[in-house]
Protein backbone atom coordinates (compact mmCIF):
# COMPACT_ATOMS: atom_id res chain seq x y z
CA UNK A 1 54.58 190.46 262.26
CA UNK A 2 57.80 190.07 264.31
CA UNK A 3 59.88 194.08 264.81
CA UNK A 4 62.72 191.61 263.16
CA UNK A 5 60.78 191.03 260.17
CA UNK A 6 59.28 194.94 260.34
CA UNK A 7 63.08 196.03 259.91
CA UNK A 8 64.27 194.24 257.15
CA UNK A 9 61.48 194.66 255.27
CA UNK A 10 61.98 198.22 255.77
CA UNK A 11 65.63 197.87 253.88
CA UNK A 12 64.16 195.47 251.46
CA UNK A 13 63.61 197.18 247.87
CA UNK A 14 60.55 199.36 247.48
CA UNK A 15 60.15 198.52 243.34
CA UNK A 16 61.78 195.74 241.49
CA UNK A 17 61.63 194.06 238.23
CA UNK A 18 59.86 190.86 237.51
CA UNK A 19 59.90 188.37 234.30
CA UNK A 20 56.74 186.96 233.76
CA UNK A 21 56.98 183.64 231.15
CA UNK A 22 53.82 181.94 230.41
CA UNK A 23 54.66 178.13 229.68
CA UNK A 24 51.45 177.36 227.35
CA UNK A 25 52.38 175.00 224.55
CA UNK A 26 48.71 175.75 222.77
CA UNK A 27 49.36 179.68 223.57
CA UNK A 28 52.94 179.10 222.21
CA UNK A 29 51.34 177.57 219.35
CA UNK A 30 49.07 180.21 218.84
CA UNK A 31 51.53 182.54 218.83
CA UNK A 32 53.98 181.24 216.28
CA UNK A 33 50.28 180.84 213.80
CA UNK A 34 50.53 184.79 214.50
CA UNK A 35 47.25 184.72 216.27
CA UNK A 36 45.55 186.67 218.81
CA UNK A 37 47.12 185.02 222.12
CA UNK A 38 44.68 185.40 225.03
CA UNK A 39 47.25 184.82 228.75
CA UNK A 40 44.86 185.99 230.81
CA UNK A 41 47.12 184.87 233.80
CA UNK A 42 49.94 186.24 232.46
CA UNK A 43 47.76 189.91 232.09
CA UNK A 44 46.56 189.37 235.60
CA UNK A 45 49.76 188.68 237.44
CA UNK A 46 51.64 191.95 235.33
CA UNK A 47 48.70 193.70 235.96
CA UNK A 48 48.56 193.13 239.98
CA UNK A 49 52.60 193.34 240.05
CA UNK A 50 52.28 197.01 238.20
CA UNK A 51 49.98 198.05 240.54
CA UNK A 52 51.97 197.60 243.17
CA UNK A 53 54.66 199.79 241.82
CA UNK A 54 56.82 197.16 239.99
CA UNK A 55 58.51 197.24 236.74
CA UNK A 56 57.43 194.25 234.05
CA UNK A 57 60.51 193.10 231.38
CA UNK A 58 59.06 191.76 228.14
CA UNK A 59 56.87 189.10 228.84
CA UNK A 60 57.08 185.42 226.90
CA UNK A 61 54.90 182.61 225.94
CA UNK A 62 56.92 179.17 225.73
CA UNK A 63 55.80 175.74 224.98
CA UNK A 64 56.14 173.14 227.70
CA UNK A 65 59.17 172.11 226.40
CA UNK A 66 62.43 171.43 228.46
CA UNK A 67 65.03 173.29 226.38
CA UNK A 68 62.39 176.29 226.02
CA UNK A 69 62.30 176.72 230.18
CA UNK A 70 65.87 176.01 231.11
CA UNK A 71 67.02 178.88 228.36
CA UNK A 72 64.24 181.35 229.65
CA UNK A 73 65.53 180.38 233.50
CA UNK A 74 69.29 181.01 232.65
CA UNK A 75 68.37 184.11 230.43
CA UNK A 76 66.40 185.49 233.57
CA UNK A 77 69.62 184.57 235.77
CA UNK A 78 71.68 186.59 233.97
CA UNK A 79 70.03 189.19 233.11
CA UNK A 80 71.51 192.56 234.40
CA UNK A 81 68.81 194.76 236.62
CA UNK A 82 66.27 191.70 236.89
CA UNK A 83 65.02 190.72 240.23
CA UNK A 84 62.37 188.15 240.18
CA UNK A 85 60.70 185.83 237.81
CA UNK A 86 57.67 184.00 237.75
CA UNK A 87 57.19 180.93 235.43
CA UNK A 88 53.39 180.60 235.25
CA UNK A 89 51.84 176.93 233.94
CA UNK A 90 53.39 173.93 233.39
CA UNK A 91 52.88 172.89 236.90
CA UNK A 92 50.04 170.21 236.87
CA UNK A 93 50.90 166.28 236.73
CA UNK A 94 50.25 165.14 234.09
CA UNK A 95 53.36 163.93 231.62
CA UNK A 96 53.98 167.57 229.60
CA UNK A 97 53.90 169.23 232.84
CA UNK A 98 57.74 169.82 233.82
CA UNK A 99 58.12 173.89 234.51
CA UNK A 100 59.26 172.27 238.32
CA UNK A 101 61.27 169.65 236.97
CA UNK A 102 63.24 172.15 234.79
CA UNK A 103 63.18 175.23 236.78
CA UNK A 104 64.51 172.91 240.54
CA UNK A 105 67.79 172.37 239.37
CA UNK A 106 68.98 175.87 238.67
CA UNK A 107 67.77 176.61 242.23
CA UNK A 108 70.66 177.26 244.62
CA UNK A 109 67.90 177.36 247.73
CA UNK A 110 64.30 176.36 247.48
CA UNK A 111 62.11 178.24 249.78
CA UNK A 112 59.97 175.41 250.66
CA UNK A 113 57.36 177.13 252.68
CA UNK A 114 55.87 178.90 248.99
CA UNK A 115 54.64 175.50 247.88
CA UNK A 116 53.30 174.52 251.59
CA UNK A 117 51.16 177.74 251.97
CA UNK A 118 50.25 177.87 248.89
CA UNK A 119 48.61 174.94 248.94
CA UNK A 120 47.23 175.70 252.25
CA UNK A 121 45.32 178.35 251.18
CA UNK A 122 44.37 177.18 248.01
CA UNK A 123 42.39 174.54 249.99
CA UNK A 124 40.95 177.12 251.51
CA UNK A 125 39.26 177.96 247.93
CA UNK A 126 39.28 174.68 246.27
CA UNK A 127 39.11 172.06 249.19
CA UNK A 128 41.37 168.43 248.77
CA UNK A 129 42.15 169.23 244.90
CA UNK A 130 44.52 171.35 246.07
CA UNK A 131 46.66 168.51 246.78
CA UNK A 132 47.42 168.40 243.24
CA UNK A 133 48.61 172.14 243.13
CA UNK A 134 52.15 172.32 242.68
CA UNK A 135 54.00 175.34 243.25
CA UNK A 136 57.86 176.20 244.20
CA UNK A 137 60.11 179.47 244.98
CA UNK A 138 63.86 179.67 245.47
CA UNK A 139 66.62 181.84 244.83
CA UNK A 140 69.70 181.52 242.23
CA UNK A 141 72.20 183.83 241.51
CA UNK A 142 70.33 186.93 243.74
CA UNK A 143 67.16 186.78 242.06
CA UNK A 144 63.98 184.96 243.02
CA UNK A 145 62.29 182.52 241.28
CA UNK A 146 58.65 181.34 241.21
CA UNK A 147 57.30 178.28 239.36
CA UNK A 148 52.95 178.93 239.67
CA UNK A 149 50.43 177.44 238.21
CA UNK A 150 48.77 178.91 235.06
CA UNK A 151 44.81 179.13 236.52
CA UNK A 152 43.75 182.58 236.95
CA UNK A 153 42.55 182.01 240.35
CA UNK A 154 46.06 180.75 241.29
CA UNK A 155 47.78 183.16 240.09
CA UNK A 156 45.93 186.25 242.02
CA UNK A 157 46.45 183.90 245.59
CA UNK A 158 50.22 183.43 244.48
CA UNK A 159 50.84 187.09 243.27
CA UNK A 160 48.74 188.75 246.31
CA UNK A 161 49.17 186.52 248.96
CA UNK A 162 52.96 185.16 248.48
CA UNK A 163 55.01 186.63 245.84
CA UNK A 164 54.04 190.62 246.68
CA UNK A 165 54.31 190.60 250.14
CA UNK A 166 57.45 188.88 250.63
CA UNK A 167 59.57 189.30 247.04
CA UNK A 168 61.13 191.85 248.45
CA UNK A 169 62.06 190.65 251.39
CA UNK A 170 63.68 187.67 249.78
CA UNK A 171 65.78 189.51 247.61
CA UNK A 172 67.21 191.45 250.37
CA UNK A 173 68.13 188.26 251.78
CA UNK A 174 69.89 186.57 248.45
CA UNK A 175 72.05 189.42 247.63
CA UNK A 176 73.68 189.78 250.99
């Protein structure tokens, strides 16, 4: 790592505050029934984010549903003390996947090296499916934003490889 990089991470904040949103429409589903809802990626990306010293608002389960998102993304935009949030599912191709579609516009910079490494070293794991992996990270309003895909497996490479080594960092940058 570069003494640039060394210093601003220094002045970067130590602990922030991180929405986690599950978009799961048979979760949501679930949910609304009042059943048991099993997010074990959800569980697993608070539980890797606590450990690492960071505050977790009130998690949600949404649908895959384009109204449900873009109120979840401006609620997280404007909400007071809130740093980062990561949207977890919703990112595959086929036609009810649109957490990227929804979440991209809101995005005043996309950080398009989150998607590229991610899917870089998720070959690494999964060989040439990864080129169906779609991922994204920008910032909007100060706070950053991560769009992730809902497998377990991606979201401990996205949450210990990407998102806690560099959130930080990022913010830092968007609120100068």
């Amino acid at each position: 790592m570069s003494e640039s990089i060394k210093k601003h991470k220094e002045h970067a904040p130590k602990s922030l505050t991180f929405a986690i949103v599950t978009i799961s429409t048979s979760r949501h589903k679930q949910q609304k029934e009042g059943q048991k809802v099993d997010d074990v990626s959800g569980d697993l990306a608070e539980s890797l984010l606590k450990k690492a010293g960071h505050t977790i608002m009130p998690r949600k389960i949404i649908s895959d549903d384009r109204a449900m998102i873009e109120e979840c993304v401006c609620s997280a935009l404007f909400t007071e003390g809130l740093d980062a949030t990561i949207f977890c599912g919703g990112t595959g191709i086929a036609p009810s996947d649109m957490t990227i579609e929804t979440v991209s516009p809101f995005l005043e910079k996309t950080l398009q090296g989150f998607g590229e490494i991610f899917r870089r070293l998720s070959f690494d794991q999964i060989g040439s499916a990864a080129l169906m992996s779609r991922a994204i990270a920008g910032v909007a309003k100060g706070k950053v934003v991560f769009c992730i895909p809902g497998s377990p497996d991606a979201v401990r490479l996205c949450v210990e490889r990407l998102i806690l080594p560099e959130t930080a960092h990022i913010v830092k940058h968007a609120r100068e």
